[in-house]
C-alpha atoms as a PDB file:
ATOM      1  CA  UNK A   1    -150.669  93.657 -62.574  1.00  0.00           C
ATOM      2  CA  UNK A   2    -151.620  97.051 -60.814  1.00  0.00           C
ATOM      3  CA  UNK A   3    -148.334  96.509 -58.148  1.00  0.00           C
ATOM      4  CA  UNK A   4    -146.395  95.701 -61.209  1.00  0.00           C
ATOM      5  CA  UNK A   5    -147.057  98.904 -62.741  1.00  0.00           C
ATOM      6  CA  UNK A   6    -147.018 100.563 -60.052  1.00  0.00           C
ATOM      7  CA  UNK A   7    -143.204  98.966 -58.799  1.00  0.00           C
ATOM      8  CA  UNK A   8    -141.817 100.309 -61.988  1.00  0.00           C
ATOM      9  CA  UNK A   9    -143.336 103.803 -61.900  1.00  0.00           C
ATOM     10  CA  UNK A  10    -142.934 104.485 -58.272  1.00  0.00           C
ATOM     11  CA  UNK A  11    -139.227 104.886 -58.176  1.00  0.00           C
ATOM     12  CA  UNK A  12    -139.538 107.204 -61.722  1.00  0.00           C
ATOM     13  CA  UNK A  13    -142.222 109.771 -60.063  1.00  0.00           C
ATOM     14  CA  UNK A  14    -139.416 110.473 -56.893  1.00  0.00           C
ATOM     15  CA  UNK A  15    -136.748 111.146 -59.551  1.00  0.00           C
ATOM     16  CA  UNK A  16    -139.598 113.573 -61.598  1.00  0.00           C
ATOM     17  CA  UNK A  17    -140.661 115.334 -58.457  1.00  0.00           C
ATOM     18  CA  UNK A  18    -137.051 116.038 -57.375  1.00  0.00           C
ATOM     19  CA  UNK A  19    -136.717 117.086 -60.895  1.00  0.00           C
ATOM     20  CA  UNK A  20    -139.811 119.484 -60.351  1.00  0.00           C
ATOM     21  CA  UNK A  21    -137.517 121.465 -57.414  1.00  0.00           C
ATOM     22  CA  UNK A  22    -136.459 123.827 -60.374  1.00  0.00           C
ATOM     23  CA  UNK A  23    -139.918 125.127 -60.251  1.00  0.00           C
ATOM     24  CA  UNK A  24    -139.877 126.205 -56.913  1.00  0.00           C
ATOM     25  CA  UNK A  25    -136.234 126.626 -55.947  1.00  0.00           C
ATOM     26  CA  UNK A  26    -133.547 129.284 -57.098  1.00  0.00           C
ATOM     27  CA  UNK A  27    -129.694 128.287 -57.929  1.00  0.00           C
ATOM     28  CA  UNK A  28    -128.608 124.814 -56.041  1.00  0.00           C
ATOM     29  CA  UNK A  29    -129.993 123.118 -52.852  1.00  0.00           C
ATOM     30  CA  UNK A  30    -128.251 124.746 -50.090  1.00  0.00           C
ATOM     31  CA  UNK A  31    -125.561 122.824 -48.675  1.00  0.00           C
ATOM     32  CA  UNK A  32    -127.563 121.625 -45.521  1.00  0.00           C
ATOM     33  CA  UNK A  33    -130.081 120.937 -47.407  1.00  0.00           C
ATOM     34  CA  UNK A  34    -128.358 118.563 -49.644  1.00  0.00           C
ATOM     35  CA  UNK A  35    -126.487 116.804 -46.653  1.00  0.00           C
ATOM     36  CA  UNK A  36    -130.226 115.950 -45.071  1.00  0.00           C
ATOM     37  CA  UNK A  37    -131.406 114.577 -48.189  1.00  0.00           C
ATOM     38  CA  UNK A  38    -128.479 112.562 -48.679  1.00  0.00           C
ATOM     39  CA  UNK A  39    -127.988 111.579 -45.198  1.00  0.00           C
ATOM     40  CA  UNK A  40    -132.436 110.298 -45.844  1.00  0.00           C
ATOM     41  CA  UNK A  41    -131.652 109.153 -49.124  1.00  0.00           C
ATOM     42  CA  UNK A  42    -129.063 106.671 -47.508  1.00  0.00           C
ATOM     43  CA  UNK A  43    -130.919 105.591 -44.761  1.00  0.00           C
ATOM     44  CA  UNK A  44    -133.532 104.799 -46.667  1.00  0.00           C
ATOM     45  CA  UNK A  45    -131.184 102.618 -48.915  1.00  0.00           C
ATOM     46  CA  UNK A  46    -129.747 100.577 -46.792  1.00  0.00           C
ATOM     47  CA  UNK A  47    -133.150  99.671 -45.282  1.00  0.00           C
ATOM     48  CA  UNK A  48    -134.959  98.899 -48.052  1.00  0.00           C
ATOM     49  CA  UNK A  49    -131.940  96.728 -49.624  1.00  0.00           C
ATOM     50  CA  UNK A  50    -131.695  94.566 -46.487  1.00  0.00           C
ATOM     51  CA  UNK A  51    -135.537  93.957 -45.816  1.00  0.00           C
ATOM     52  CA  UNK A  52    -136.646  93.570 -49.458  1.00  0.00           C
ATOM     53  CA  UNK A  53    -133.312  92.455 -51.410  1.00  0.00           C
ATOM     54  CA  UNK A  54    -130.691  91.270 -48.757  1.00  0.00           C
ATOM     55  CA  UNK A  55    -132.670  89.315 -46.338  1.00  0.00           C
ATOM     56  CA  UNK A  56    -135.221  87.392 -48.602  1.00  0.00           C
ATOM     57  CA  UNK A  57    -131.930  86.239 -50.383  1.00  0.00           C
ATOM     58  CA  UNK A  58    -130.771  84.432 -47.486  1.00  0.00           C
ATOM     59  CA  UNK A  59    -134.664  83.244 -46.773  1.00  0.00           C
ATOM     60  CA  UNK A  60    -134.765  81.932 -50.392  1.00  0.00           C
ATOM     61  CA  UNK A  61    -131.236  80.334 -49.891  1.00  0.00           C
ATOM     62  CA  UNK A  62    -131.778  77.946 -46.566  1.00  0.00           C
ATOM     63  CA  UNK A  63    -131.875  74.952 -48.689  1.00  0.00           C
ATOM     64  CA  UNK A  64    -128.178  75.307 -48.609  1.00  0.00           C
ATOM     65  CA  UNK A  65    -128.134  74.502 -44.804  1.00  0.00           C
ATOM     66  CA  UNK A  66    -124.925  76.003 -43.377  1.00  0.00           C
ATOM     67  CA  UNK A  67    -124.145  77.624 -46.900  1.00  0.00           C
ATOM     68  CA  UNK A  68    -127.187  79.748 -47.132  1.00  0.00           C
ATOM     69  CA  UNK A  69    -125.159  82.506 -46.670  1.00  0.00           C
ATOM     70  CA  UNK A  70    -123.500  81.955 -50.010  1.00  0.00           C
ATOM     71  CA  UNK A  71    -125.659  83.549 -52.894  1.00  0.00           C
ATOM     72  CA  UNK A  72    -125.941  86.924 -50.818  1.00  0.00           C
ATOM     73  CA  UNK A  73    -122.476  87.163 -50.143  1.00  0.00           C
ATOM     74  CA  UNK A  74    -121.770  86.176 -53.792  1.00  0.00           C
ATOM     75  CA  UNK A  75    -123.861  88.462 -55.049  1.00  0.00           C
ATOM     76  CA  UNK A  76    -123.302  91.399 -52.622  1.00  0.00           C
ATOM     77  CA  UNK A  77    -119.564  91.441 -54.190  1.00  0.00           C
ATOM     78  CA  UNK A  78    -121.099  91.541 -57.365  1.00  0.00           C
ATOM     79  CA  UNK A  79    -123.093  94.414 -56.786  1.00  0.00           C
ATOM     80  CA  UNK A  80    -120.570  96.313 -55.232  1.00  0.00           C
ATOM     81  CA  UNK A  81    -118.189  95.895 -57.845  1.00  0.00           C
ATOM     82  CA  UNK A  82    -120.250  96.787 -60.436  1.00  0.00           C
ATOM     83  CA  UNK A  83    -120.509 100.048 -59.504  1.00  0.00           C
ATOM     84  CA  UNK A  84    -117.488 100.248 -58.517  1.00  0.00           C
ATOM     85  CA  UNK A  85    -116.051  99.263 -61.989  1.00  0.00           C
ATOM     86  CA  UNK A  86    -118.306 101.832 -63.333  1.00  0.00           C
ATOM     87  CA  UNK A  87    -116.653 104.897 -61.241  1.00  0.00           C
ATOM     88  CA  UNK A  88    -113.924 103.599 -62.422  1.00  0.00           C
ATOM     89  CA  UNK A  89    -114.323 103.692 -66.379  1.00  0.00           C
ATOM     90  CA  UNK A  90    -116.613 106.565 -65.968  1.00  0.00           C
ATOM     91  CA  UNK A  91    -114.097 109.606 -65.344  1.00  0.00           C
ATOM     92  CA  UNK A  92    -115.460 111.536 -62.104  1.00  0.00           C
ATOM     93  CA  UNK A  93    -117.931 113.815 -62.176  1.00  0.00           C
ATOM     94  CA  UNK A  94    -116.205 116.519 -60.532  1.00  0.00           C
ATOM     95  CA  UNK A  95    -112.914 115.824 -62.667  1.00  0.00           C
ATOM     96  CA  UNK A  96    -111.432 116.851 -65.938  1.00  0.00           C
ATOM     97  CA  UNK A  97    -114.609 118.807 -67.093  1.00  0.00           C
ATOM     98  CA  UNK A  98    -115.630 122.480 -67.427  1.00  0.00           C
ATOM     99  CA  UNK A  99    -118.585 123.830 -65.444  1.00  0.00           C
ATOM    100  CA  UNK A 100    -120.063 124.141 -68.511  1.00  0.00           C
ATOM    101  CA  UNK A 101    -120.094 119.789 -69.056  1.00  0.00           C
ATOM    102  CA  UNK A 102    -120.975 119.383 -65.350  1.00  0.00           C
ATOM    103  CA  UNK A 103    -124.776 118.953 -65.433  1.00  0.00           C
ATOM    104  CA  UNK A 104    -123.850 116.599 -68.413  1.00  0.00           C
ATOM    105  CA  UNK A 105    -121.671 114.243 -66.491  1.00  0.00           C
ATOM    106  CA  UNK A 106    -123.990 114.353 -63.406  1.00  0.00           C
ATOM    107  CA  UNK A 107    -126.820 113.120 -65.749  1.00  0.00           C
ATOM    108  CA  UNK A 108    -124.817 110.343 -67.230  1.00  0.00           C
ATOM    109  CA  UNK A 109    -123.769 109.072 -63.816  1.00  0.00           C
ATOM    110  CA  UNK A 110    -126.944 109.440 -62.229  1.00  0.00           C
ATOM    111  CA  UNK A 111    -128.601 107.468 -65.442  1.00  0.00           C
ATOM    112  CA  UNK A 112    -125.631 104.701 -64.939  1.00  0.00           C
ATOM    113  CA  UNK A 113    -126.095 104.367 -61.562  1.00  0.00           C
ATOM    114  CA  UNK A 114    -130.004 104.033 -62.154  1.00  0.00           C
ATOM    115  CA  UNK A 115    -129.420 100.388 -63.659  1.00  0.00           C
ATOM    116  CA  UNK A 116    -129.100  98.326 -61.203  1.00  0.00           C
ATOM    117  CA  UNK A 117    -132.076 100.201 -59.236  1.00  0.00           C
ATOM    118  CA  UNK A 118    -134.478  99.134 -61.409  1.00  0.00           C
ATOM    119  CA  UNK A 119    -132.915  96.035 -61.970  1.00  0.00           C
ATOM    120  CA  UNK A 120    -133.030  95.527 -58.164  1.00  0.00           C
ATOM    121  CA  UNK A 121    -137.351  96.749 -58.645  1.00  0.00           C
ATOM    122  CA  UNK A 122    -137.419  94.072 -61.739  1.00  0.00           C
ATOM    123  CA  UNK A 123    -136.129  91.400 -59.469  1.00  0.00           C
ATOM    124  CA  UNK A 124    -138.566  91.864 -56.918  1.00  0.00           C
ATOM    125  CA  UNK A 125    -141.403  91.718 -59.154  1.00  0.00           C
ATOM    126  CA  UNK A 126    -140.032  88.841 -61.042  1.00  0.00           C
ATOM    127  CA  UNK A 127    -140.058  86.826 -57.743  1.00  0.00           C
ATOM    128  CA  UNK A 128    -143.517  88.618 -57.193  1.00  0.00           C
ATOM    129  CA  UNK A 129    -145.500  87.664 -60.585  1.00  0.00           C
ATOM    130  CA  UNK A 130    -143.813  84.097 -60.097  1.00  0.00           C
ATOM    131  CA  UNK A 131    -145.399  83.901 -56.207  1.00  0.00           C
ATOM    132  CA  UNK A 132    -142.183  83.430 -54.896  1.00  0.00           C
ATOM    133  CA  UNK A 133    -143.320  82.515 -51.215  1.00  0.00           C
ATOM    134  CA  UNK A 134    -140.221  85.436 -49.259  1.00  0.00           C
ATOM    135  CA  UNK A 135    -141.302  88.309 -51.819  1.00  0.00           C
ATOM    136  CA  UNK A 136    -144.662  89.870 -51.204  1.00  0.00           C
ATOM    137  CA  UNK A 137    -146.345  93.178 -53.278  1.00  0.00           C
ATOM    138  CA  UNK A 138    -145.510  95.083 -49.485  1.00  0.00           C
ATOM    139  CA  UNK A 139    -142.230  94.205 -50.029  1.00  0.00           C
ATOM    140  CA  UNK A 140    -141.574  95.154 -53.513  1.00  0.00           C
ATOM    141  CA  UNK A 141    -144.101  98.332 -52.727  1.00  0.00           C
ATOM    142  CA  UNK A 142    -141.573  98.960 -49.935  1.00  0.00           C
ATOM    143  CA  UNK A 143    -138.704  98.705 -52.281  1.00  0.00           C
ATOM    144  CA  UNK A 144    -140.091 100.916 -54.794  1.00  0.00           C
ATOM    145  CA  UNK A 145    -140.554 103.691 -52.382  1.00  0.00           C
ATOM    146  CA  UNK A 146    -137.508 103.455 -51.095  1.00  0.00           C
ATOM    147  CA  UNK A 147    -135.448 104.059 -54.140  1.00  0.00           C
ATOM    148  CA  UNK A 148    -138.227 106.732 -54.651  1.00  0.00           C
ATOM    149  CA  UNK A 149    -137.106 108.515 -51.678  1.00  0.00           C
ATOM    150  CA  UNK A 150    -133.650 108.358 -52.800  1.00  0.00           C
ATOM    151  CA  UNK A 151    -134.344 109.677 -56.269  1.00  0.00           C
ATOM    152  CA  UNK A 152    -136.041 112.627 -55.407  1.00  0.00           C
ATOM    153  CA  UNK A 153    -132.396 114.302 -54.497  1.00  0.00           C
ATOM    154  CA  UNK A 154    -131.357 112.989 -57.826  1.00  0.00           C
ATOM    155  CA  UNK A 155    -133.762 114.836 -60.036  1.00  0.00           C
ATOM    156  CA  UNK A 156    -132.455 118.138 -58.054  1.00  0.00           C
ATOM    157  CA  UNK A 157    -128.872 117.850 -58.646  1.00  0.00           C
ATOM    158  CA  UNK A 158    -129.584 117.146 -61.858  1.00  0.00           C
ATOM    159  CA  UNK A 159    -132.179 120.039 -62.789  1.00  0.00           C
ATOM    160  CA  UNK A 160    -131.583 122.939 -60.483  1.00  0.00           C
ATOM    161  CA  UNK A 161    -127.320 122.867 -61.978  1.00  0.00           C
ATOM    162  CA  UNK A 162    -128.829 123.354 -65.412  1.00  0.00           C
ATOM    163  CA  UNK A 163    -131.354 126.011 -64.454  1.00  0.00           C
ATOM    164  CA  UNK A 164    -128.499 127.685 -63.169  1.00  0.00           C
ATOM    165  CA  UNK A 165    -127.049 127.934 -66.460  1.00  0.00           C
ATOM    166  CA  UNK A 166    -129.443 129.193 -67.879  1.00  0.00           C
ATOM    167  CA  UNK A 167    -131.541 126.895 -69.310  1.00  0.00           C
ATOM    168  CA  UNK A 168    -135.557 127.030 -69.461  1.00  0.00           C
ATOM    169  CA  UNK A 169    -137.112 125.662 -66.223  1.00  0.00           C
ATOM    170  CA  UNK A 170    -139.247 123.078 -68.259  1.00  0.00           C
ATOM    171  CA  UNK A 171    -136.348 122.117 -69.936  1.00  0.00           C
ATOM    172  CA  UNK A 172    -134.182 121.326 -67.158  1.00  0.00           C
ATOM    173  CA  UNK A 173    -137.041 119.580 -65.128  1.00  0.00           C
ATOM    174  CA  UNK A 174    -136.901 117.354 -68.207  1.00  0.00           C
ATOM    175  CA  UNK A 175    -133.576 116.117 -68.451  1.00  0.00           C
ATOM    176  CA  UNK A 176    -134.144 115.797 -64.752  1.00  0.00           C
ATOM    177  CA  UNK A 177    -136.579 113.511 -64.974  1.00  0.00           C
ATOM    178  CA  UNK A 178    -135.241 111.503 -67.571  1.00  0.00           C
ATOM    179  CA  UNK A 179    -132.319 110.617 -65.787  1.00  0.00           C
ATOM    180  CA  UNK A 180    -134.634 108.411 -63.996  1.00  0.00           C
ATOM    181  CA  UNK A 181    -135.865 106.864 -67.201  1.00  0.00           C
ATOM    182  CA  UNK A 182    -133.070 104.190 -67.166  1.00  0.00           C
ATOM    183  CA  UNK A 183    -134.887 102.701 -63.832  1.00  0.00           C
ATOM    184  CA  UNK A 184    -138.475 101.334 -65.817  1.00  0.00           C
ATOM    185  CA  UNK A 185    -136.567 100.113 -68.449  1.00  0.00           C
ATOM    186  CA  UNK A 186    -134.150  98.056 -65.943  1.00  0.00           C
ATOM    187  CA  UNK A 187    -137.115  96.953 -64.542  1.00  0.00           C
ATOM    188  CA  UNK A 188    -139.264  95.769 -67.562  1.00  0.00           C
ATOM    189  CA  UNK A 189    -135.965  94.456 -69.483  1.00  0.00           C
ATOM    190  CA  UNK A 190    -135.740  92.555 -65.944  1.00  0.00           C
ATOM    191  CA  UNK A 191    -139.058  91.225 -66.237  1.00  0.00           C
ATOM    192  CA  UNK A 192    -139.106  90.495 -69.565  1.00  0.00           C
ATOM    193  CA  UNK A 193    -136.302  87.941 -68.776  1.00  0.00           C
ATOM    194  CA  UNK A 194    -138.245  86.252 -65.872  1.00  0.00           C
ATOM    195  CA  UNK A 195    -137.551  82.736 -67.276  1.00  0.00           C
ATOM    196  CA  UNK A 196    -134.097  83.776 -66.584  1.00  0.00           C
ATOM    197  CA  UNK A 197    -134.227  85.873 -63.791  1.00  0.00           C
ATOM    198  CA  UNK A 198    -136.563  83.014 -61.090  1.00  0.00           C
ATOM    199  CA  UNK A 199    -133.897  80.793 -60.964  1.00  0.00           C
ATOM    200  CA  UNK A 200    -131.594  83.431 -59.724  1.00  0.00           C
ATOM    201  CA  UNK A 201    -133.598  85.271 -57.725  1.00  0.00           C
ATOM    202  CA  UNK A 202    -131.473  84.912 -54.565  1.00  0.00           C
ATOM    203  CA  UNK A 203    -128.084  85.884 -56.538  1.00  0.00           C
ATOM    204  CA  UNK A 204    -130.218  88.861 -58.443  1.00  0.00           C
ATOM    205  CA  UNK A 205    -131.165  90.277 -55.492  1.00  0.00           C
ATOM    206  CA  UNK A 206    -127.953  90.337 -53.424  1.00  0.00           C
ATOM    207  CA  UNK A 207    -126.707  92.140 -56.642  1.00  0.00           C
ATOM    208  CA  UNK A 208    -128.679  94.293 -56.484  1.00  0.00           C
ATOM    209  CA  UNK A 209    -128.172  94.884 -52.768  1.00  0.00           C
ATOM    210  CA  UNK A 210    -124.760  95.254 -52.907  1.00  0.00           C
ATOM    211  CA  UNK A 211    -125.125  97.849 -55.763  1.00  0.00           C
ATOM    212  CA  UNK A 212    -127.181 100.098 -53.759  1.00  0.00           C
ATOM    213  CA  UNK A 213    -125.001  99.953 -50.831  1.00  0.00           C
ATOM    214  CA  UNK A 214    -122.153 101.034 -52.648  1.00  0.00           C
ATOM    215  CA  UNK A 215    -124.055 104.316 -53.938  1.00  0.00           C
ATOM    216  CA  UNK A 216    -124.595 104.746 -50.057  1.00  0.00           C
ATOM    217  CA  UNK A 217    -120.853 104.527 -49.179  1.00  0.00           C
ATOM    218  CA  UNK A 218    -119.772 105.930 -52.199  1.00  0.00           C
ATOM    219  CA  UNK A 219    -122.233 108.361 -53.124  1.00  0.00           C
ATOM    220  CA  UNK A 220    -124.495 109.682 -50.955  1.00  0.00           C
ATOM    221  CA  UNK A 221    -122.133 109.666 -47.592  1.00  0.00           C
ATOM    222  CA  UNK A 222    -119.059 110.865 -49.113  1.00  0.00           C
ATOM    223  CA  UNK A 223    -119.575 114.288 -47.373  1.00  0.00           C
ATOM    224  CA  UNK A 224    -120.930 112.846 -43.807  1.00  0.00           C
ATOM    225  CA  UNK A 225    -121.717 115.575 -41.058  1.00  0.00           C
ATOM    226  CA  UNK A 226    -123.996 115.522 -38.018  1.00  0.00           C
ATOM    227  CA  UNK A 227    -127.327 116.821 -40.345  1.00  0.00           C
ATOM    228  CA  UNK A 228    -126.322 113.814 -42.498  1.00  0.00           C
ATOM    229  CA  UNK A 229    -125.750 110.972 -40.015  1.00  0.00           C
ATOM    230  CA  UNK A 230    -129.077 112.110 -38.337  1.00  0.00           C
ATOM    231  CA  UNK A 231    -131.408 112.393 -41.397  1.00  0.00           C
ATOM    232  CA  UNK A 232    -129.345 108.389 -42.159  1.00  0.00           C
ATOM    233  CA  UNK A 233    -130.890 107.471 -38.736  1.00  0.00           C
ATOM    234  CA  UNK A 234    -134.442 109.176 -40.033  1.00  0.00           C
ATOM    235  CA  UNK A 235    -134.492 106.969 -43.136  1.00  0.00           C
ATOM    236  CA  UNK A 236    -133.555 103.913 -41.820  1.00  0.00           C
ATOM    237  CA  UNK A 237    -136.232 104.441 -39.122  1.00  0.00           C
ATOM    238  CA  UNK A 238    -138.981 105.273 -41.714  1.00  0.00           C
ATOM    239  CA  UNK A 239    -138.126 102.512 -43.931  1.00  0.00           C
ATOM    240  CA  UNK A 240    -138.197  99.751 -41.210  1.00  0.00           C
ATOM    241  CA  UNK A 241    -141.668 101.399 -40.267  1.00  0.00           C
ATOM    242  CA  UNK A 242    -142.837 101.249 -43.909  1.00  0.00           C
ATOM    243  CA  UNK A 243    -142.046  97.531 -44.148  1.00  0.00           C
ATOM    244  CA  UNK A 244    -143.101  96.054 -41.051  1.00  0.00           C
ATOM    245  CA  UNK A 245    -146.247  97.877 -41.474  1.00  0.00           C
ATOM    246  CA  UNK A 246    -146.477  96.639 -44.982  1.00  0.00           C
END
């Protein structure tokens, strides 16, 4: 029960303490700044979706013999779709609003985009409370800290435009935090539908794969530079760390 709770939290703290930057910084993250937490962030994506959503999809799936292959392709276009059907209907954040609805469209983005992150945690531990033989509590614990990671910049972008504008610092490390609040209740929604979910645990976790990599093409490398490709490096480094120690 205790790595239960603690899968669905983790992820919600990083968003909460990026949140918490308005306490300590002035105005925006500075621009290098920014790119080295992004450049982490997605590093630390795109390890923790292969070694704790990608490749125990293809573990779960060698039944299929030559065709194991199938469910985390399958589901990989899903994910990646999904999202990308959501930029779509979503209108851009950076389009066809005022600075003054900015920080508003940021937070409904960043909430949207949350989804399938904690869908991706409520997966895992689905597979994990059913002792699903490829998903262990280091795994899922390596999951949960890597969307952590990749929150905290979240929570910044999120709080530090709004301080700007003059809101109350406790105020904008609020909304802040709760656009991380769509994550636990992905995840317990997730869980709740276990029955469901076990039977499709390879599919559900390519999904939710192929979802994160998409905010790391989309998202978080859209502005790539040298600080950013090397701070990707850093997080894929740390994350493959993290779960082999695990």
């Amino acid at each position: 029960m205790a790595e239960i709770i603690n899968g669905i939290l983790i992820p919600f703290v990083g968003t909460a303490l990026g949140a918490a930057c308005v306490f300590f910084l002035k105005g925006t993250l500075k621009d290098t700044l920014r790119k080295a937490f992004n450049g982490f962030a997605a590093g630390v994506m795109v390890a923790a979706s292969f070694f704790s959503l990608l490749l125990p999809s293809i573990e779960q799936s060698e039944s299929l013999g030559a065709f194991c292959f199938f469910p985390a392709v399958l589901g990989l276009l899903a994910g990646f779709g999904f999202l990308l059907l959501l930029d779509i209907v979503i209108p851009p954040i950076t389009e066809g609003c005022g600075a003054s609805n900015r920080p508003s469209m940021l937070f409904l983005a960043v909430t949207l985009h949350n989804i399938p992150e904690g869908m991706a945690v409520g997966v895992v531990l689905a597979g994990l409370a059913a002792e699903n033989p490829q998903i262990t509590s280091a795994s899922a614990l390596a999951l949960a800290l890597g969307i952590a990671f990749q929150n905290f910049p979240e929570g910044a972008i999120i709080s530090l435009p709004l301080r700007a504008q003059g809101k109350g610092r406790f105020k904008a490390f609020l909304w802040g935090a709760l656009s991380g609040a769509a994550e636990p209740v992905a995840a317990v929604c997730t869980l709740l539908l276990a029955g469901l979910v076990v039977p499709l645990i390879p599919y559900f976790l390519s999904f939710a794969a192929g979802a994160m990599f998409y905010v790391v093409a989309e998202e978080l490398l859209k502005e790539n530079s040298h600080i950013g490709t090397a701070f990707f490096a850093l997080g894929i480094s740390l994350m493959t760390v993290i779960s082999c120690a695990l």
